[in-house]
C-alpha atoms as a PDB file:
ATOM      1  CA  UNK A   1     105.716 119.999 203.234  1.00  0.00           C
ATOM      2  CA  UNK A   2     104.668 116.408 202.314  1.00  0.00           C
ATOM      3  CA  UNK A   3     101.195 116.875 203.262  1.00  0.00           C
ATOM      4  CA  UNK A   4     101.049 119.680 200.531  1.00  0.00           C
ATOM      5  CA  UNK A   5     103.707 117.703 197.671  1.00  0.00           C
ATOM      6  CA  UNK A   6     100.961 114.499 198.304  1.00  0.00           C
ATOM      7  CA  UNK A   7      97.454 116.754 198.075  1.00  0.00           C
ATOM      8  CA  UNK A   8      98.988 119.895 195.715  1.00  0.00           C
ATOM      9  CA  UNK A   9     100.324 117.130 193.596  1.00  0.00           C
ATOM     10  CA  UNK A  10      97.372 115.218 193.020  1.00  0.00           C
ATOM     11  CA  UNK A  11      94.813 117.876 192.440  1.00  0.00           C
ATOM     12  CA  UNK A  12      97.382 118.681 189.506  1.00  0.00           C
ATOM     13  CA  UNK A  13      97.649 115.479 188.563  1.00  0.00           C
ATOM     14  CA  UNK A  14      93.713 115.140 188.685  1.00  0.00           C
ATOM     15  CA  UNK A  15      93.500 117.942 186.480  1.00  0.00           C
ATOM     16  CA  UNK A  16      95.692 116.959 184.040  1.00  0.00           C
ATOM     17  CA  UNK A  17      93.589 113.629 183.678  1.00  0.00           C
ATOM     18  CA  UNK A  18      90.509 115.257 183.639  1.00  0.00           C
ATOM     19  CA  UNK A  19      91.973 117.614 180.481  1.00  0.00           C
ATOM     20  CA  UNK A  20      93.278 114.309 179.056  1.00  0.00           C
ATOM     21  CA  UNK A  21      90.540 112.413 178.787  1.00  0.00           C
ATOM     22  CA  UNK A  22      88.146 115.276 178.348  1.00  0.00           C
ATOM     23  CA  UNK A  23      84.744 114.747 180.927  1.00  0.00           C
ATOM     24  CA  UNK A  24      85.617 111.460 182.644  1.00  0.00           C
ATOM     25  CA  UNK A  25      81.656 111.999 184.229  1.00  0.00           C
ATOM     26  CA  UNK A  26      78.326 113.472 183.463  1.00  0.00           C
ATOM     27  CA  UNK A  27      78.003 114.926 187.049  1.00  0.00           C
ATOM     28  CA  UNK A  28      79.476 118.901 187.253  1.00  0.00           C
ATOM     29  CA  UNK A  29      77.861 119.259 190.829  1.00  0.00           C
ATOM     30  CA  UNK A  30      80.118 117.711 193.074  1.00  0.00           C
ATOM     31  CA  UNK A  31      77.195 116.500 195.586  1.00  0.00           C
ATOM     32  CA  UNK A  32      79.194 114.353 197.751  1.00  0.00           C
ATOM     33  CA  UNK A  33      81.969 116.817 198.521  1.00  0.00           C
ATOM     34  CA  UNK A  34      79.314 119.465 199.199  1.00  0.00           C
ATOM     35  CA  UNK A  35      77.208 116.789 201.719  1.00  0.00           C
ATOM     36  CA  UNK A  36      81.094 115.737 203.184  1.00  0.00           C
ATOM     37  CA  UNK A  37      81.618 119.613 203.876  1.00  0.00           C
ATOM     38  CA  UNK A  38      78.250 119.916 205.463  1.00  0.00           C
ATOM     39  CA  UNK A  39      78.381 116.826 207.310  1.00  0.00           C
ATOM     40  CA  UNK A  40      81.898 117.922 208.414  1.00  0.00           C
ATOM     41  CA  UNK A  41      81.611 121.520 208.828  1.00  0.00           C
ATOM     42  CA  UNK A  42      78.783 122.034 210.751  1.00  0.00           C
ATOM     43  CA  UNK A  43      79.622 119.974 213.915  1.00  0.00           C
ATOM     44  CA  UNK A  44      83.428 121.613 213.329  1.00  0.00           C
ATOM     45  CA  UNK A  45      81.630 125.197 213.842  1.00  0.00           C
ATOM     46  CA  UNK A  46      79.875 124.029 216.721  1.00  0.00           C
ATOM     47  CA  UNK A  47      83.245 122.705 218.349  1.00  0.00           C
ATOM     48  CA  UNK A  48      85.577 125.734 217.650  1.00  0.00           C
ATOM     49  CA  UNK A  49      83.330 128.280 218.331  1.00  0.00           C
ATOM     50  CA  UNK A  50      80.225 126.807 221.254  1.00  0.00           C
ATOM     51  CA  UNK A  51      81.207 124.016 222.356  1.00  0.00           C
ATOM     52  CA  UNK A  52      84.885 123.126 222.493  1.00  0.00           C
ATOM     53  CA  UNK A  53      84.199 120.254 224.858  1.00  0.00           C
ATOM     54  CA  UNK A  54      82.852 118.546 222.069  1.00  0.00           C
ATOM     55  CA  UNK A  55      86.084 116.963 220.440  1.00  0.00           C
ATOM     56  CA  UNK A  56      86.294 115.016 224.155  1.00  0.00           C
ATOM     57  CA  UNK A  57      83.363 113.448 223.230  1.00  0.00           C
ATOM     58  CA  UNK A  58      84.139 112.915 219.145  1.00  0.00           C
ATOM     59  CA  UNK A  59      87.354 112.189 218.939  1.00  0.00           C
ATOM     60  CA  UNK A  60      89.458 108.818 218.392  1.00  0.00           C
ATOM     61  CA  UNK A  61      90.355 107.766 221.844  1.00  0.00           C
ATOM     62  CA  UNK A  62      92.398 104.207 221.742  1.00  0.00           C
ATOM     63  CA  UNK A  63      91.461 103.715 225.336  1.00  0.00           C
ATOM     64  CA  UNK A  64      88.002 104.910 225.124  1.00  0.00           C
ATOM     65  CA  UNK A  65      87.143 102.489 221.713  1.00  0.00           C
ATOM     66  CA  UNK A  66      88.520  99.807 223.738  1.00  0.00           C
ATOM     67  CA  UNK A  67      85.992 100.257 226.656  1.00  0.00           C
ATOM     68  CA  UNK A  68      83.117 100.044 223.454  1.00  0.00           C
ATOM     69  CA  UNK A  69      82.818 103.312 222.342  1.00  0.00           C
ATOM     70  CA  UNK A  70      83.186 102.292 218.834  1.00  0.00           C
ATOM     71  CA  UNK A  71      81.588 105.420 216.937  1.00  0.00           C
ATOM     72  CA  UNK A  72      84.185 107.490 217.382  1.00  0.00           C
ATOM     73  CA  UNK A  73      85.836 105.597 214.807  1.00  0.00           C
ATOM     74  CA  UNK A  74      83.249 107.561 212.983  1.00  0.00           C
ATOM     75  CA  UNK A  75      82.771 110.885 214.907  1.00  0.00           C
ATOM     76  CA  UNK A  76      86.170 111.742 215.110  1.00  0.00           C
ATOM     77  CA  UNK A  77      86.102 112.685 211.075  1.00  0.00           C
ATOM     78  CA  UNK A  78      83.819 115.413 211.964  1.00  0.00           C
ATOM     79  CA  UNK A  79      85.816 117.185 214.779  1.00  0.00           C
ATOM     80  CA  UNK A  80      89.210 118.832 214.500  1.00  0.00           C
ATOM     81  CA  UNK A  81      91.647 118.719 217.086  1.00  0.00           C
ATOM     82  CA  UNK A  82      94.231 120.914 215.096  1.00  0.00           C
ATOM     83  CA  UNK A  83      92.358 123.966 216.262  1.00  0.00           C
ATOM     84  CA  UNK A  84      91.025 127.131 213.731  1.00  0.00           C
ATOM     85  CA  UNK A  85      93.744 126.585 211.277  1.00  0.00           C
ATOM     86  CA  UNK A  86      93.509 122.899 211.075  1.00  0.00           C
ATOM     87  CA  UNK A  87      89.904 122.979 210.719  1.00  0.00           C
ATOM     88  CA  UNK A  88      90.122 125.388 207.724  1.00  0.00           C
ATOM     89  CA  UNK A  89      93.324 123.577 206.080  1.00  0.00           C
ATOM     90  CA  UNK A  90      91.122 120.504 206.444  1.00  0.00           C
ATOM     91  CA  UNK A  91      87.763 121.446 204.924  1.00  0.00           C
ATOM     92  CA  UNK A  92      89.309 123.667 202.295  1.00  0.00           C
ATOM     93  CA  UNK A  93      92.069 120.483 201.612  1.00  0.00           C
ATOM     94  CA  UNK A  94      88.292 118.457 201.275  1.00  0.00           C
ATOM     95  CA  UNK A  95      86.928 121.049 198.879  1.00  0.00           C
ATOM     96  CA  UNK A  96      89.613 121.175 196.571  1.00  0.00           C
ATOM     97  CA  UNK A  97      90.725 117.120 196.457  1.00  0.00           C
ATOM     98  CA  UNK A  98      87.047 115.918 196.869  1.00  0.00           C
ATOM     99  CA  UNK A  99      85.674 117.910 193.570  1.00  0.00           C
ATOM    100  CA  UNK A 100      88.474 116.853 191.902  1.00  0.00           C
ATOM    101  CA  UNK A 101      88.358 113.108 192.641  1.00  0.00           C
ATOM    102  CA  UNK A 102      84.582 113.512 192.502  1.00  0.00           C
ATOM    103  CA  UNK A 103      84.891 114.417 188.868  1.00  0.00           C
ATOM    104  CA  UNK A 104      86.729 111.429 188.411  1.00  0.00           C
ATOM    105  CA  UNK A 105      84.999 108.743 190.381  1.00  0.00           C
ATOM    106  CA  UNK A 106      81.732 110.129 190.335  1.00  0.00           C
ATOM    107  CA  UNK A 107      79.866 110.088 194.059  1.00  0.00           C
ATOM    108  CA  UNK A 108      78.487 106.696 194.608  1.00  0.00           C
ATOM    109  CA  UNK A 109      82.834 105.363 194.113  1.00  0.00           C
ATOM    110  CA  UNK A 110      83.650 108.712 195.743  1.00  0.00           C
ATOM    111  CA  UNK A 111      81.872 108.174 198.998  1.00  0.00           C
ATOM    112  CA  UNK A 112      83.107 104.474 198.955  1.00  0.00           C
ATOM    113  CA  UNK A 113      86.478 105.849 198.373  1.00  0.00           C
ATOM    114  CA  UNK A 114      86.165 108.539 201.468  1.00  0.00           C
ATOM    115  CA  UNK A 115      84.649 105.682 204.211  1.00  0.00           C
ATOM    116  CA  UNK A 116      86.807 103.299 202.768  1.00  0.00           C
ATOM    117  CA  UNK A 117      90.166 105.845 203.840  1.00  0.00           C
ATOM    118  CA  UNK A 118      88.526 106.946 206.951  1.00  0.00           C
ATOM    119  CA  UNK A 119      88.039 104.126 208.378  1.00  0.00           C
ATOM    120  CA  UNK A 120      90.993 102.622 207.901  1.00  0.00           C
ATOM    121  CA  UNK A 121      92.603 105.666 208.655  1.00  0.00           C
ATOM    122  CA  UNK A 122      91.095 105.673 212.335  1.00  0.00           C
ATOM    123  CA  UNK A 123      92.171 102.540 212.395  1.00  0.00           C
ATOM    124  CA  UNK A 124      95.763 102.908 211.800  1.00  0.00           C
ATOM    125  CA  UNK A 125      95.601 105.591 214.014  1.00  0.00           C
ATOM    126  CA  UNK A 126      94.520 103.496 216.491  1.00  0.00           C
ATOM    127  CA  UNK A 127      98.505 102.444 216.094  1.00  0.00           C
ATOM    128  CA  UNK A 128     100.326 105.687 215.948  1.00  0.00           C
ATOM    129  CA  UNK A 129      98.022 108.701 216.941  1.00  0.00           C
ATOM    130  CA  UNK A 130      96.200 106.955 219.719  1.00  0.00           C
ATOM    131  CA  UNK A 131      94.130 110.243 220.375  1.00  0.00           C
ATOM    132  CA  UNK A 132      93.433 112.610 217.448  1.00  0.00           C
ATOM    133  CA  UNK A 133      90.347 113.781 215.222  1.00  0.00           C
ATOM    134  CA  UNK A 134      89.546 115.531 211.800  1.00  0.00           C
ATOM    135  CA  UNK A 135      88.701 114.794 208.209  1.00  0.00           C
ATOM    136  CA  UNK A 136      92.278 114.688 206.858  1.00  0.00           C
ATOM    137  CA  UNK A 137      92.425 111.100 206.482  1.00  0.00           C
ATOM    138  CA  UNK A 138      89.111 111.145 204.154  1.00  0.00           C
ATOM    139  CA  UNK A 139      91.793 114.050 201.601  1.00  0.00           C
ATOM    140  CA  UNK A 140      94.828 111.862 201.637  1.00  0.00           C
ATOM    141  CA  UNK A 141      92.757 108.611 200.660  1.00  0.00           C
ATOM    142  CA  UNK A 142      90.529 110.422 198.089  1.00  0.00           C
ATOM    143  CA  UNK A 143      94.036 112.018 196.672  1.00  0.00           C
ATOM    144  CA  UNK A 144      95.827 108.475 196.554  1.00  0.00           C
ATOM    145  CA  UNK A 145      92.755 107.523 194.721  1.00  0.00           C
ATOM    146  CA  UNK A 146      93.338 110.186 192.122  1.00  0.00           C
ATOM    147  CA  UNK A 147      96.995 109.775 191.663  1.00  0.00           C
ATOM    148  CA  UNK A 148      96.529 105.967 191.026  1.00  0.00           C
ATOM    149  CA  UNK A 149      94.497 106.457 188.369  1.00  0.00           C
ATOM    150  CA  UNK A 150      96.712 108.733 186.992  1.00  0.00           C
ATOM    151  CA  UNK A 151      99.125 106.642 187.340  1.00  0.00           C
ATOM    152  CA  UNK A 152      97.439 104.219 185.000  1.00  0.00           C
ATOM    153  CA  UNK A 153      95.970 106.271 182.774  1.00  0.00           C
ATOM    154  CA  UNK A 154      97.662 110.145 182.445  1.00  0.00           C
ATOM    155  CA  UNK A 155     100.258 110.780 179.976  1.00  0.00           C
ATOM    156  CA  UNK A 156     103.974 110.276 180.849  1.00  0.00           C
ATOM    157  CA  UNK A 157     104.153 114.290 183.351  1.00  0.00           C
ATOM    158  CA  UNK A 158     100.682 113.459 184.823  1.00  0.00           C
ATOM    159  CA  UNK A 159     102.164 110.101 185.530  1.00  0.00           C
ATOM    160  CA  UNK A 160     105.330 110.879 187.086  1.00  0.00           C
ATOM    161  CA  UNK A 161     103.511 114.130 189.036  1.00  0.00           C
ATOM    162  CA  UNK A 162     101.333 111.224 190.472  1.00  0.00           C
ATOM    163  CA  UNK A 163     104.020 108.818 191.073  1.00  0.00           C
ATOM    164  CA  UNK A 164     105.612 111.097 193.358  1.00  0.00           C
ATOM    165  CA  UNK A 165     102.897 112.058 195.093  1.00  0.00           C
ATOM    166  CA  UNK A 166     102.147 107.738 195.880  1.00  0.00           C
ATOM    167  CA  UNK A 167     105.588 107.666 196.852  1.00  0.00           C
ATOM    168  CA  UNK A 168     105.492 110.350 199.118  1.00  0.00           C
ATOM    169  CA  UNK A 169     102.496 108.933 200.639  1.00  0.00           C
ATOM    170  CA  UNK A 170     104.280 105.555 201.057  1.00  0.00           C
ATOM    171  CA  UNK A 171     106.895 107.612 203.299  1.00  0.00           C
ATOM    172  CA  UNK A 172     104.083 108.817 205.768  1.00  0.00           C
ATOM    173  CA  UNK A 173     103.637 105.146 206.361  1.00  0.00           C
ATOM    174  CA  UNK A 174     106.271 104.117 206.689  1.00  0.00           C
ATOM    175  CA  UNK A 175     107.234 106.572 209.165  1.00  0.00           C
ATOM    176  CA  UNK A 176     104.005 105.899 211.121  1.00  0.00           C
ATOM    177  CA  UNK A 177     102.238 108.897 210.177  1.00  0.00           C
ATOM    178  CA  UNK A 178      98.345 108.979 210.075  1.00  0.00           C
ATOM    179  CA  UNK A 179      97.985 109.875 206.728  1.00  0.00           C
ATOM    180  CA  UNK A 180      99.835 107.691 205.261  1.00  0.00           C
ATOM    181  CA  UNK A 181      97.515 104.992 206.255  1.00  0.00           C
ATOM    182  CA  UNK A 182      94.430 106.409 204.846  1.00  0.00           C
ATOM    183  CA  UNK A 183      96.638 106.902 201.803  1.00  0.00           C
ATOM    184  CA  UNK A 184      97.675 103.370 201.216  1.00  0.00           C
ATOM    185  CA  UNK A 185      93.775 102.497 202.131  1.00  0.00           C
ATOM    186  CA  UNK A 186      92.876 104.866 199.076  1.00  0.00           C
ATOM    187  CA  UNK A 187      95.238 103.686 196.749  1.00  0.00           C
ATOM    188  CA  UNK A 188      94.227  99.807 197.157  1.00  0.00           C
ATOM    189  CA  UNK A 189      90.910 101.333 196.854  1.00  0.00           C
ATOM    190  CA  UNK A 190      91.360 103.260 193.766  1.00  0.00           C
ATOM    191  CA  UNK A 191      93.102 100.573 192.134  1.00  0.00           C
ATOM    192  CA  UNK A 192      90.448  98.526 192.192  1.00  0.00           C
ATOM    193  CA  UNK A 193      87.498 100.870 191.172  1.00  0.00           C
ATOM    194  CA  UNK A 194      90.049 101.919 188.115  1.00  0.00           C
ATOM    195  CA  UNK A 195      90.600  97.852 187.458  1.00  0.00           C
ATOM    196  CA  UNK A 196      87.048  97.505 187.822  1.00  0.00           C
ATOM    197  CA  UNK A 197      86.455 100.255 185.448  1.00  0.00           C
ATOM    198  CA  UNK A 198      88.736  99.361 182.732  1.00  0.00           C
ATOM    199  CA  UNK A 199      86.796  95.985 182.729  1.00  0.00           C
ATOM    200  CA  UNK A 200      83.012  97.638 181.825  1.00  0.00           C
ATOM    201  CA  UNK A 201      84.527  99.421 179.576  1.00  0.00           C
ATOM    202  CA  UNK A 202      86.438  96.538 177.418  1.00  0.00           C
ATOM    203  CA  UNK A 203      83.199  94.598 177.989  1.00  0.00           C
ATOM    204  CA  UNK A 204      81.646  97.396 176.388  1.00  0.00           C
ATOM    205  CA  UNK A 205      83.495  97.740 173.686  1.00  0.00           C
ATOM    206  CA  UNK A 206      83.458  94.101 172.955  1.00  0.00           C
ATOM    207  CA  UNK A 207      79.485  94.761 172.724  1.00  0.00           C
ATOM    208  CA  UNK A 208      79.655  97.068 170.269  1.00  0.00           C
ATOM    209  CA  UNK A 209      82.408  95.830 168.102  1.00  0.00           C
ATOM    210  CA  UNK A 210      80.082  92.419 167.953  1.00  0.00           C
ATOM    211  CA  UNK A 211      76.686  94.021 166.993  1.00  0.00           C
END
């Protein structure tokens, strides 16, 4: 139920500031969701349906990282180990969030955005979930992404729709959750790209108000 108030809510909340601001971006193809799903998806259909023994080898393993093998930091966001249904929550979860943050970060921020979250995800995982794999951890930091901008920048509903959804993340961190990590890795993330962003923009318009 808090996975879905945290990603429901800020795909609505994304919306909302997408409608509010009228085309945040140029870019209608969302490329880097559509490479993330590709990337993800195929070695996913290759575990659940040929070769299950491949989330062994993929997944985040605390004790296995800690004799070297590092990449699974990185190979464990392209397994699943929540079987059929958690693969398909997860990659349809990816779909929906990544387009929409996509539209509003555009995919060079986007993909900083989604390695940014997963790493830090595995990391904190590390902590709580010593063993564990899938893509969730790239959603929940691309959707804290989107509700901190909408934080700053939505109207007063898209706001407060966003707000909760931050909050709720904040929860799953506090209570050692996975997700939450990624979330709060996201959010810091977001909040800077939106900072950053506000910045070009007033420079801009200081340009143009002086020629």
């Amino acid at each position: 139920m808090l996975y879905a108030v945290v990603l429901g809510g800020a795909v609505w909340a994304g919306f909302r500031l997408i409608a509010e601001r009228g085309s945040i971006g140029n870019q209608r193809v969302p490329v880097a969701t559509i490479t993330a799903l590709v990337v993800v998806g195929v070695p996913t259909l290759i575990q659940l349906t040929a070769v299950p023994s491949l989330l062994g080898h993929l997944e985040r393993d605390r004790n296995l990282i800690g004799d070297g093998e590092m990449w699974r930091l990185a190979t464990a966001l392209v397994a699943q180990d929540g079987g059929p249904g958690g693969a398909v929550f997860n990659l349809v979860s990816l779909a929906f969030v990544g387009a929409v943050a996509e539209r509003i970060w555009g995919s060079a921020r986007w993909t900083l955005i989604a390695l940014v979250s997963g790493v830090a995800g595995e990391l904190w995982g590390l902590l709580v979930q010593p063993v564990g794999a899938g893509n969730s951890v790239v959603v929940f930091g691309l959707a804290a992404s989107v509700a901190v901008t909408a934080v700053r920048g939505g109207n007063r509903a898209t706001c407060v729709v966003a707000a909760v959804c931050l909050l709720v993340a904040g929860a799953l961190l506090l209570t050692a959750d996975i997700h939450g990590g990624a979330a709060a890795a996201g959010a810091g993330c977001g909040l800077a790209l939106d900072r950053q962003r506000s910045a070009e923009r007033h420079a801009t318009d200081e340009v143009r108000r002086s020629s």
